[in-house]
PDB file of N, CA and C in Angstrom:
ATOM      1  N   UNK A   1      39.250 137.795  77.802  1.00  0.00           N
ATOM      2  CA  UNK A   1      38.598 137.065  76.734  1.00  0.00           C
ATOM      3  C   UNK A   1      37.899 135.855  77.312  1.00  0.00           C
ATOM      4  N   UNK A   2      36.684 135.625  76.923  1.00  0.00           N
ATOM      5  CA  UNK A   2      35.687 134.606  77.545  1.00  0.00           C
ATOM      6  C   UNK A   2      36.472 133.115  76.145  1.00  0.00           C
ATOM      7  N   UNK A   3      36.410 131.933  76.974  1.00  0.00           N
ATOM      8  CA  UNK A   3      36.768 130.873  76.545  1.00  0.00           C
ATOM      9  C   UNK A   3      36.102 129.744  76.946  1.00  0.00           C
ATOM     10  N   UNK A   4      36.724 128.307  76.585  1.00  0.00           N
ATOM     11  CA  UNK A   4      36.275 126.986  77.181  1.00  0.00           C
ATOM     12  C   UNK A   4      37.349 126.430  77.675  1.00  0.00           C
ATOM     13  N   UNK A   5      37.608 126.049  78.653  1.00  0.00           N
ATOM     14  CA  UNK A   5      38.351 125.353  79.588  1.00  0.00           C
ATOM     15  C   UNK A   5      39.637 126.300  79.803  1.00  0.00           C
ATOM     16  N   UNK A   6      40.124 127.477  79.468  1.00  0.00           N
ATOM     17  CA  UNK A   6      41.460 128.291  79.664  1.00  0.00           C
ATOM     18  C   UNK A   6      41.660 128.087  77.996  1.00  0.00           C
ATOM     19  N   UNK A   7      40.959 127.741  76.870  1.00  0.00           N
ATOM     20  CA  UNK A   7      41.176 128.286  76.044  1.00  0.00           C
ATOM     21  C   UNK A   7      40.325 129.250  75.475  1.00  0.00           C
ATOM     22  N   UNK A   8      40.743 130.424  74.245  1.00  0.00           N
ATOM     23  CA  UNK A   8      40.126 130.996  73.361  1.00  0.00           C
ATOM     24  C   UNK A   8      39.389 130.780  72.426  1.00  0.00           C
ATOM     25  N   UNK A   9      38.400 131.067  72.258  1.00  0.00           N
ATOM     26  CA  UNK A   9      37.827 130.379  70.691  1.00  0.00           C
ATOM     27  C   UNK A   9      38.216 130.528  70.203  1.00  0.00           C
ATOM     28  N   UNK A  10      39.395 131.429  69.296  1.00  0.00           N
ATOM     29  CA  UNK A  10      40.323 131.280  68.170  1.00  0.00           C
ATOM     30  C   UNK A  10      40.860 130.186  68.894  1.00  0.00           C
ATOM     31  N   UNK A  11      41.658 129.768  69.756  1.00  0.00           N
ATOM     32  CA  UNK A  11      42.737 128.489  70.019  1.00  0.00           C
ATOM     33  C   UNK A  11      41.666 127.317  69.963  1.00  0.00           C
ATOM     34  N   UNK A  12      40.235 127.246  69.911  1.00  0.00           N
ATOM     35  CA  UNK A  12      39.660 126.058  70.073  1.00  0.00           C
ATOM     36  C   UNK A  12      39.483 125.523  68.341  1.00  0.00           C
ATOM     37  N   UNK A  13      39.454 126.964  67.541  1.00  0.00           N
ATOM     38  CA  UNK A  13      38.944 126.943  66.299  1.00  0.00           C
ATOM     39  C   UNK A  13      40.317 126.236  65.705  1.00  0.00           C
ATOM     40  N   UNK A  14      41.167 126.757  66.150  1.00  0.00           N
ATOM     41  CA  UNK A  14      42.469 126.041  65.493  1.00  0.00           C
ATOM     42  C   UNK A  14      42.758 124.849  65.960  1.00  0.00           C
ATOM     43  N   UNK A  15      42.740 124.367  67.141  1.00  0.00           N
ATOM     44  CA  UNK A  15      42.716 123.013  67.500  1.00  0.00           C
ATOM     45  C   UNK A  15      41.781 121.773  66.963  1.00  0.00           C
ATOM     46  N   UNK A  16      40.570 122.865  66.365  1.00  0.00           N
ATOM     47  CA  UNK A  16      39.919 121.541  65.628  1.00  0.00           C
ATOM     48  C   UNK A  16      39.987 121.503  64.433  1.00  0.00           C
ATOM     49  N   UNK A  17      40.646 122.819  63.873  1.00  0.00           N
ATOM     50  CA  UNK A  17      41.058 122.701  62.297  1.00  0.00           C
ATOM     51  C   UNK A  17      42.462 121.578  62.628  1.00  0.00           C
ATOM     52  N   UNK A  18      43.263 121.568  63.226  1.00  0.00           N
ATOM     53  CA  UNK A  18      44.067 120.607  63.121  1.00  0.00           C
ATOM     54  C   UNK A  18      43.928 119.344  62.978  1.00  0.00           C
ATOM     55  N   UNK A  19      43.358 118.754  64.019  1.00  0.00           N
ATOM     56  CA  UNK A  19      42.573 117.653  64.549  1.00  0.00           C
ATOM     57  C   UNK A  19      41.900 117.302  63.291  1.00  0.00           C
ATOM     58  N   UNK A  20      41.285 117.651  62.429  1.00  0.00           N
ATOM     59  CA  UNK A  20      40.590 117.572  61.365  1.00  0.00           C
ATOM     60  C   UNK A  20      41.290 117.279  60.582  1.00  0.00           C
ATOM     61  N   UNK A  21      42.472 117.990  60.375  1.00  0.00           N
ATOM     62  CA  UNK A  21      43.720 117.593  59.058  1.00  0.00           C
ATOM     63  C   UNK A  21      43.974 116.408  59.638  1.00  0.00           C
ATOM     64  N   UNK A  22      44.137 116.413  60.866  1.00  0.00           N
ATOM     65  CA  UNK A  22      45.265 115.072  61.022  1.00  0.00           C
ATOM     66  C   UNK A  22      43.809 113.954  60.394  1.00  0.00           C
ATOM     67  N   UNK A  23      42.894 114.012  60.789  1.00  0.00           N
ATOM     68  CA  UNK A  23      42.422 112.761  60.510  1.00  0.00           C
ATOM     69  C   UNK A  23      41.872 112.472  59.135  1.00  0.00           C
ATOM     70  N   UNK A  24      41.947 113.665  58.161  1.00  0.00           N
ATOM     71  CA  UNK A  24      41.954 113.111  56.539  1.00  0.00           C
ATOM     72  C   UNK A  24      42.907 112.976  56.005  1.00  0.00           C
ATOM     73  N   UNK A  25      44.294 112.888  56.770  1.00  0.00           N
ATOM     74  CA  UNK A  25      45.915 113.012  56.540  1.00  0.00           C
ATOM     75  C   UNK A  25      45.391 111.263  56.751  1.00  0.00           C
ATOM     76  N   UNK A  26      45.112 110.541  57.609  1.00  0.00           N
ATOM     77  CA  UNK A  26      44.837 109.251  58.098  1.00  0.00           C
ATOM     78  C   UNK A  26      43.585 108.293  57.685  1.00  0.00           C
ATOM     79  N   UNK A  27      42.661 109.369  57.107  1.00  0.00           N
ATOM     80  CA  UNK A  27      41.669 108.806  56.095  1.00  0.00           C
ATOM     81  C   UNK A  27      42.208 108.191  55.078  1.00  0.00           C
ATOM     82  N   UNK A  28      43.178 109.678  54.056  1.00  0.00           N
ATOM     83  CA  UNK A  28      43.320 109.369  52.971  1.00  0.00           C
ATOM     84  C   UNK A  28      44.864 107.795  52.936  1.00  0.00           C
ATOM     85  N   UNK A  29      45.401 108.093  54.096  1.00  0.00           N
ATOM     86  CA  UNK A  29      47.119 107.193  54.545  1.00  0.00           C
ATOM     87  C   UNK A  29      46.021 105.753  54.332  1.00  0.00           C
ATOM     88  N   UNK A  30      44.836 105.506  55.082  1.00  0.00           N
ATOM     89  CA  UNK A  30      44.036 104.571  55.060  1.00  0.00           C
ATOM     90  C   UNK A  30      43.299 103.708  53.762  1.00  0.00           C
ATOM     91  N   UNK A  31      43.224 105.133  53.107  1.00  0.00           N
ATOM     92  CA  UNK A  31      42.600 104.267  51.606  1.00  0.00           C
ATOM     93  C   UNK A  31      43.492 104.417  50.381  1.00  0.00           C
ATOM     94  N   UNK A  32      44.986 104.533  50.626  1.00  0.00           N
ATOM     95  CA  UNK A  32      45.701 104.636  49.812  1.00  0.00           C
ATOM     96  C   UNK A  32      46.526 103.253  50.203  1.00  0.00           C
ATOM     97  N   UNK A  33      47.071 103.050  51.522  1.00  0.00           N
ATOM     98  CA  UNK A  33      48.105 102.214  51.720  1.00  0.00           C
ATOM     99  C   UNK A  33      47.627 100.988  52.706  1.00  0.00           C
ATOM    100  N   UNK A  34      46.483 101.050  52.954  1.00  0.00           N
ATOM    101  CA  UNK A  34      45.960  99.758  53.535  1.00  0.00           C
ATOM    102  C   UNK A  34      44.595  99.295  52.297  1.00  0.00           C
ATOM    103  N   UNK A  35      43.779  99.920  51.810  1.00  0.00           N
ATOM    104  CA  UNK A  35      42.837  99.290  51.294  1.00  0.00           C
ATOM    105  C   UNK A  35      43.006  98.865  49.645  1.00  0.00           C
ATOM    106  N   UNK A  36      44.050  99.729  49.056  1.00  0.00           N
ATOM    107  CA  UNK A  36      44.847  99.866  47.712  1.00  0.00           C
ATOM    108  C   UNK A  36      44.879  98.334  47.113  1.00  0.00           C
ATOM    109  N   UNK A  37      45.414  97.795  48.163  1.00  0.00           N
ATOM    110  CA  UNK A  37      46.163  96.440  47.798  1.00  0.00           C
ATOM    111  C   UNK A  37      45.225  95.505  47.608  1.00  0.00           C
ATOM    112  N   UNK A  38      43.837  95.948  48.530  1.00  0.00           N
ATOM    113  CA  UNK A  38      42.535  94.305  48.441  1.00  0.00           C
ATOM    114  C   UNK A  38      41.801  94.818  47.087  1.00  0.00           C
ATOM    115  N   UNK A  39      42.389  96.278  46.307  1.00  0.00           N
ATOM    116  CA  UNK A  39      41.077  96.336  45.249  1.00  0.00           C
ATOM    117  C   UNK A  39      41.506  95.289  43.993  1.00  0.00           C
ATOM    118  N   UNK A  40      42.645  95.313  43.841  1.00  0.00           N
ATOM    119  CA  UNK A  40      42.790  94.287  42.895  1.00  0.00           C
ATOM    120  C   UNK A  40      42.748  92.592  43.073  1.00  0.00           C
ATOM    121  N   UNK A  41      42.889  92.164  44.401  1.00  0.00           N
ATOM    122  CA  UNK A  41      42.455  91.442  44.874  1.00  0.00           C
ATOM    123  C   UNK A  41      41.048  91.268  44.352  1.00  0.00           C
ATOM    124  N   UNK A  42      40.094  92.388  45.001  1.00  0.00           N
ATOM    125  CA  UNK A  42      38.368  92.101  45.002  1.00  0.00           C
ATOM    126  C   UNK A  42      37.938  91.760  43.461  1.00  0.00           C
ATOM    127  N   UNK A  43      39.030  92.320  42.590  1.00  0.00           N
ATOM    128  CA  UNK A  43      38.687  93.198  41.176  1.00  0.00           C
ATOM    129  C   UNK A  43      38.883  91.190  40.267  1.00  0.00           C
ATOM    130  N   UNK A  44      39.932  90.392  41.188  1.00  0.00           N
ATOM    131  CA  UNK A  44      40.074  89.551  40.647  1.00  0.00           C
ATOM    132  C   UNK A  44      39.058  88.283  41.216  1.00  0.00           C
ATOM    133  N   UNK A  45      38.642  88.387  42.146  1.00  0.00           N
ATOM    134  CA  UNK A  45      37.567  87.756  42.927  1.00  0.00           C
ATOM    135  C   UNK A  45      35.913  87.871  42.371  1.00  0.00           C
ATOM    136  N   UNK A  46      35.872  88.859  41.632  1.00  0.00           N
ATOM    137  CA  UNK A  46      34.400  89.620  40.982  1.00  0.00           C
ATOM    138  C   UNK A  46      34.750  88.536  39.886  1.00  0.00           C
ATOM    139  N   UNK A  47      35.703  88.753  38.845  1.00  0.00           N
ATOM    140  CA  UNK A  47      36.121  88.176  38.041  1.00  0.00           C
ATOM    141  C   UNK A  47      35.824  86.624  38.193  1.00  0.00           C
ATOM    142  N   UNK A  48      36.719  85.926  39.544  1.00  0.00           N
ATOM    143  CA  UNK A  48      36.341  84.668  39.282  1.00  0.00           C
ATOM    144  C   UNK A  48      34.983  84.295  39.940  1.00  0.00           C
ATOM    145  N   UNK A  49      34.239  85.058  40.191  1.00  0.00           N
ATOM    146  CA  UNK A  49      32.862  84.681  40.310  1.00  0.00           C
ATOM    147  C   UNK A  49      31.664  84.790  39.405  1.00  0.00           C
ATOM    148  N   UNK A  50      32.266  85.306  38.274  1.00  0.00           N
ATOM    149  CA  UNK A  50      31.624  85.482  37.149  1.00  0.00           C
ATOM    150  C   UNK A  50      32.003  84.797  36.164  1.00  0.00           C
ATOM    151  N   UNK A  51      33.096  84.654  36.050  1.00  0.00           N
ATOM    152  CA  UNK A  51      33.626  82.871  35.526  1.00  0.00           C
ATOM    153  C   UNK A  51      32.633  81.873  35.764  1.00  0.00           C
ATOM    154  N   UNK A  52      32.470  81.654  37.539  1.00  0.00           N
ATOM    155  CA  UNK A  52      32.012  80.407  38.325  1.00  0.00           C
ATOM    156  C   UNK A  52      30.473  80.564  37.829  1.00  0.00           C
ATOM    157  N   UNK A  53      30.106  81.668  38.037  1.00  0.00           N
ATOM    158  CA  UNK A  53      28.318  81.555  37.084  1.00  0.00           C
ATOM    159  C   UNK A  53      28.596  81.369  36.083  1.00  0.00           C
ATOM    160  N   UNK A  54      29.110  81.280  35.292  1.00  0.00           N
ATOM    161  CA  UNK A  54      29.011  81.079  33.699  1.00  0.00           C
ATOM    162  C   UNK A  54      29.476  79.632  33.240  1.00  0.00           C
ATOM    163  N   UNK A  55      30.325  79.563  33.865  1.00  0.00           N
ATOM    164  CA  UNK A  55      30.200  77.791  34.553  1.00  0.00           C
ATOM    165  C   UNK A  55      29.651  76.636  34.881  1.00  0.00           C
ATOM    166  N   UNK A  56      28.767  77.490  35.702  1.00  0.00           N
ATOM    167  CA  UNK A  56      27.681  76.643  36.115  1.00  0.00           C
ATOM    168  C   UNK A  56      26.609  76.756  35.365  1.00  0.00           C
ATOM    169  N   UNK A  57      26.505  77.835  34.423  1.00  0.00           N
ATOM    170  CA  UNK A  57      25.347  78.169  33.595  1.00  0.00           C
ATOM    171  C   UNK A  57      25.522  77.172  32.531  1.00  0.00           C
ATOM    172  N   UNK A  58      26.089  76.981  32.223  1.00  0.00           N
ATOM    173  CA  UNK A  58      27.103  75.929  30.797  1.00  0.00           C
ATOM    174  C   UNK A  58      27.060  74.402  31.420  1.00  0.00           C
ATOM    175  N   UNK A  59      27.001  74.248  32.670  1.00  0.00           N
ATOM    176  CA  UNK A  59      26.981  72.530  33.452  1.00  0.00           C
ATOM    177  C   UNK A  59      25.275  72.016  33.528  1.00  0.00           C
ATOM    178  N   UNK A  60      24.951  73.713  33.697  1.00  0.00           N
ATOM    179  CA  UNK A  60      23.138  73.441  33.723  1.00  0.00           C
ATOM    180  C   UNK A  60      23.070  72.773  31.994  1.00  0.00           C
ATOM    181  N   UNK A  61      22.991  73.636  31.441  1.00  0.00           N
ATOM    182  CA  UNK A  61      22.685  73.903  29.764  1.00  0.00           C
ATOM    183  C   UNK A  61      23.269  71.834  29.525  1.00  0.00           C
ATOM    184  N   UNK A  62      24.410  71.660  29.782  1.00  0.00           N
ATOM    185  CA  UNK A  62      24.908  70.188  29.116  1.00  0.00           C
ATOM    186  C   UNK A  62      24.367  68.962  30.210  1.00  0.00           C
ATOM    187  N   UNK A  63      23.686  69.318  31.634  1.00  0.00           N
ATOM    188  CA  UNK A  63      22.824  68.329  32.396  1.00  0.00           C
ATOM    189  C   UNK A  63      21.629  68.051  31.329  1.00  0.00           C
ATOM    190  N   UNK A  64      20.947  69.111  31.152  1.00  0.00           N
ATOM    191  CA  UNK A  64      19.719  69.337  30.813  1.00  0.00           C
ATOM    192  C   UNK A  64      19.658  68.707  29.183  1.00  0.00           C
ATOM    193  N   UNK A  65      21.148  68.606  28.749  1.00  0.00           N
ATOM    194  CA  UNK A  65      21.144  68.208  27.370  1.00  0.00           C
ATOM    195  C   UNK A  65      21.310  66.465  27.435  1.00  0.00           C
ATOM    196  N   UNK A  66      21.948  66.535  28.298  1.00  0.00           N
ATOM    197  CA  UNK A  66      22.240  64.622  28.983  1.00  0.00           C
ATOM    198  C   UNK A  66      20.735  64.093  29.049  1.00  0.00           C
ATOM    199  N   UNK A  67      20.249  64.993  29.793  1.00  0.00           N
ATOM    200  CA  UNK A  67      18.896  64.358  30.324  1.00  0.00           C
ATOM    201  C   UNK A  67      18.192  63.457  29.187  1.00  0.00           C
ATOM    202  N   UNK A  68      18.376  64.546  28.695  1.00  0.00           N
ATOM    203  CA  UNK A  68      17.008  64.787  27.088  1.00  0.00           C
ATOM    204  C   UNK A  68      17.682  62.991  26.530  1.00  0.00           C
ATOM    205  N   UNK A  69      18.910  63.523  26.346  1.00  0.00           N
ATOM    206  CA  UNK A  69      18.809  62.353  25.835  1.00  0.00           C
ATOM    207  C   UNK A  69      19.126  60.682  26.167  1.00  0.00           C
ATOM    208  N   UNK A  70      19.246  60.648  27.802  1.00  0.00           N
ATOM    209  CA  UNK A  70      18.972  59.278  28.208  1.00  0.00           C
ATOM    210  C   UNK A  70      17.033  58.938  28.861  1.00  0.00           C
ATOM    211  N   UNK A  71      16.991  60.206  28.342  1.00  0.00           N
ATOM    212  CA  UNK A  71      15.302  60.000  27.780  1.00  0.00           C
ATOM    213  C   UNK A  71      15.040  59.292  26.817  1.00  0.00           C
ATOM    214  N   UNK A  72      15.654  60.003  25.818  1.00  0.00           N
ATOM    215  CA  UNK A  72      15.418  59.066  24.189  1.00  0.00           C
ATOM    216  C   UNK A  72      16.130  57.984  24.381  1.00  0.00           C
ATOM    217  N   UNK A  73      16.876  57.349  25.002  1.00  0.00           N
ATOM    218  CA  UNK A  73      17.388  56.387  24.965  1.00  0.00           C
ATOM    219  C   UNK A  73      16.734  55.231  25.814  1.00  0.00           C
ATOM    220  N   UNK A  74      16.161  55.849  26.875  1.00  0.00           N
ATOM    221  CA  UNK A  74      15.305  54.802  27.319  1.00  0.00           C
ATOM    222  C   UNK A  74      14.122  54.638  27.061  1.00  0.00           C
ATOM    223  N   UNK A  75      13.296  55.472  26.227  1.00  0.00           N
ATOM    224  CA  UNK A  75      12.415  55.539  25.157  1.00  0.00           C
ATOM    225  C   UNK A  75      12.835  54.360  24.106  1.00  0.00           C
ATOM    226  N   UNK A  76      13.987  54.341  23.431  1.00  0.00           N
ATOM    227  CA  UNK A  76      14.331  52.905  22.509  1.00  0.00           C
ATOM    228  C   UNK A  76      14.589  51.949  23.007  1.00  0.00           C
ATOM    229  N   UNK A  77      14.935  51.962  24.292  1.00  0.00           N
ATOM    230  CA  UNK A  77      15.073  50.742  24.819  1.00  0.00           C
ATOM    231  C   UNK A  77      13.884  50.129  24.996  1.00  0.00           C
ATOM    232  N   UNK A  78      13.135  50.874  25.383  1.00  0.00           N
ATOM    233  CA  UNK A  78      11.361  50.268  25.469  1.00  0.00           C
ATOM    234  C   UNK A  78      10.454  50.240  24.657  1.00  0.00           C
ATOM    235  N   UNK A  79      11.274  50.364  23.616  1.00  0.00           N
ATOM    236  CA  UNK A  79      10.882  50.159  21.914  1.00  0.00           C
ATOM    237  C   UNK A  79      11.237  48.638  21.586  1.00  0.00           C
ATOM    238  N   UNK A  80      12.516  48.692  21.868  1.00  0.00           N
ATOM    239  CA  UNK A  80      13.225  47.472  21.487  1.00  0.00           C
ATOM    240  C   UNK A  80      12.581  46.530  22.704  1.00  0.00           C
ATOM    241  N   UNK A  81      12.102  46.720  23.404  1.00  0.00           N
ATOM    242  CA  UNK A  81      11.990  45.579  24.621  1.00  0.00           C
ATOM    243  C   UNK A  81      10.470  45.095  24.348  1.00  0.00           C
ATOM    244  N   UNK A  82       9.899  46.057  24.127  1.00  0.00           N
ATOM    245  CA  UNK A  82       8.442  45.763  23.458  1.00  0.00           C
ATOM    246  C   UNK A  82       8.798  44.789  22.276  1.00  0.00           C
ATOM    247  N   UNK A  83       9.465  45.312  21.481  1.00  0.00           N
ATOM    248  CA  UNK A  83       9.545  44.553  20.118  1.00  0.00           C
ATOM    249  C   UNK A  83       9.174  42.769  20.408  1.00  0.00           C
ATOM    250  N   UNK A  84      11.102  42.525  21.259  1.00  0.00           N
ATOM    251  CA  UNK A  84      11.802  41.463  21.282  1.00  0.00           C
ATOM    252  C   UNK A  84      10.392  40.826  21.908  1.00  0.00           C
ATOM    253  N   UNK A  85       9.739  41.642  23.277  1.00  0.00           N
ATOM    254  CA  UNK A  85       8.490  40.787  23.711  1.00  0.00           C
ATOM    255  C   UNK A  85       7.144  39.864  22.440  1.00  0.00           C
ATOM    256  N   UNK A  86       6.858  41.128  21.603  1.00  0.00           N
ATOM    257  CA  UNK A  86       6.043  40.767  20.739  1.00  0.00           C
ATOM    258  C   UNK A  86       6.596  39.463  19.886  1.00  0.00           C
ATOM    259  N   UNK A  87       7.689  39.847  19.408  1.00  0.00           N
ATOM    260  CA  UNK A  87       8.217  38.299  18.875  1.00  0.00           C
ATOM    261  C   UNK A  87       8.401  37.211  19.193  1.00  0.00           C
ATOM    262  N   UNK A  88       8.263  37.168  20.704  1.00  0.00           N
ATOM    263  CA  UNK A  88       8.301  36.123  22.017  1.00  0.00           C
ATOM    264  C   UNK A  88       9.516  35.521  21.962  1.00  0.00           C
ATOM    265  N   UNK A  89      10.893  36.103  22.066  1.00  0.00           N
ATOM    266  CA  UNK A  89      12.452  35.568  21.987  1.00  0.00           C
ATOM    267  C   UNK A  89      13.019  36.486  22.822  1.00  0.00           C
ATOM    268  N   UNK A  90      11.786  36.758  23.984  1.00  0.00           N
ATOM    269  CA  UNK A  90      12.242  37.748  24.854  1.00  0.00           C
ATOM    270  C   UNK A  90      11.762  37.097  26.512  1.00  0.00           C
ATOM    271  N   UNK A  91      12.706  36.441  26.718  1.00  0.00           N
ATOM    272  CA  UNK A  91      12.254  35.826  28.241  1.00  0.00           C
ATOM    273  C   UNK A  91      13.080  36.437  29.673  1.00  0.00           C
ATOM    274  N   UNK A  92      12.411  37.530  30.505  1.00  0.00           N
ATOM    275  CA  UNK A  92      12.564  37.619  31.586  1.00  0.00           C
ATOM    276  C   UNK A  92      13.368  36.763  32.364  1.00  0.00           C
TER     277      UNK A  92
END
């Protein structure tokens, strides 16, 4: 019987059907008992990063509301400062 190295091609065919089990025996050992444990981890990490945008979406929204209004406020102040000037009881 013609072969590769002193084996048969049936013995090569079975040596790599083995070889093959073993390593989705070690695929699956891999994504069951090492990667298992970070999905709920990741699952809670997605989570608090979608918190943290919504967060920050809500810090934008109440800056932007501050703004507005130490706008209007220094808008009356330069209402009132005009005023007190015009009445001249307003000395620098």
């Amino acid at each position: 019987m013609h072969g590769l190295g002193g084996l048969t091609w049936g013995e090569w065919a079975s040596l790599i059907a083995i070889i093959t089990f073993i390593a989705g025996l070690i695929s699956l050992l891999f994504k069951y008992a090492v990667f298992a444990p970070f999905q709920g981890d990741i699952k809670e990490l997605n989570h608090n990063f979608k918190q943290l945008n919504n967060n920050l979406s809500d810090l934008k929204t109440d800056i932007k509301r501050l703004d507005e209004r130490a706008d209007e406020h220094d808008r009356r102040l330069d209402r009132h400062h005009e005023r007190l000037k015009s009445l001249g009881g307003y000395k620098k």
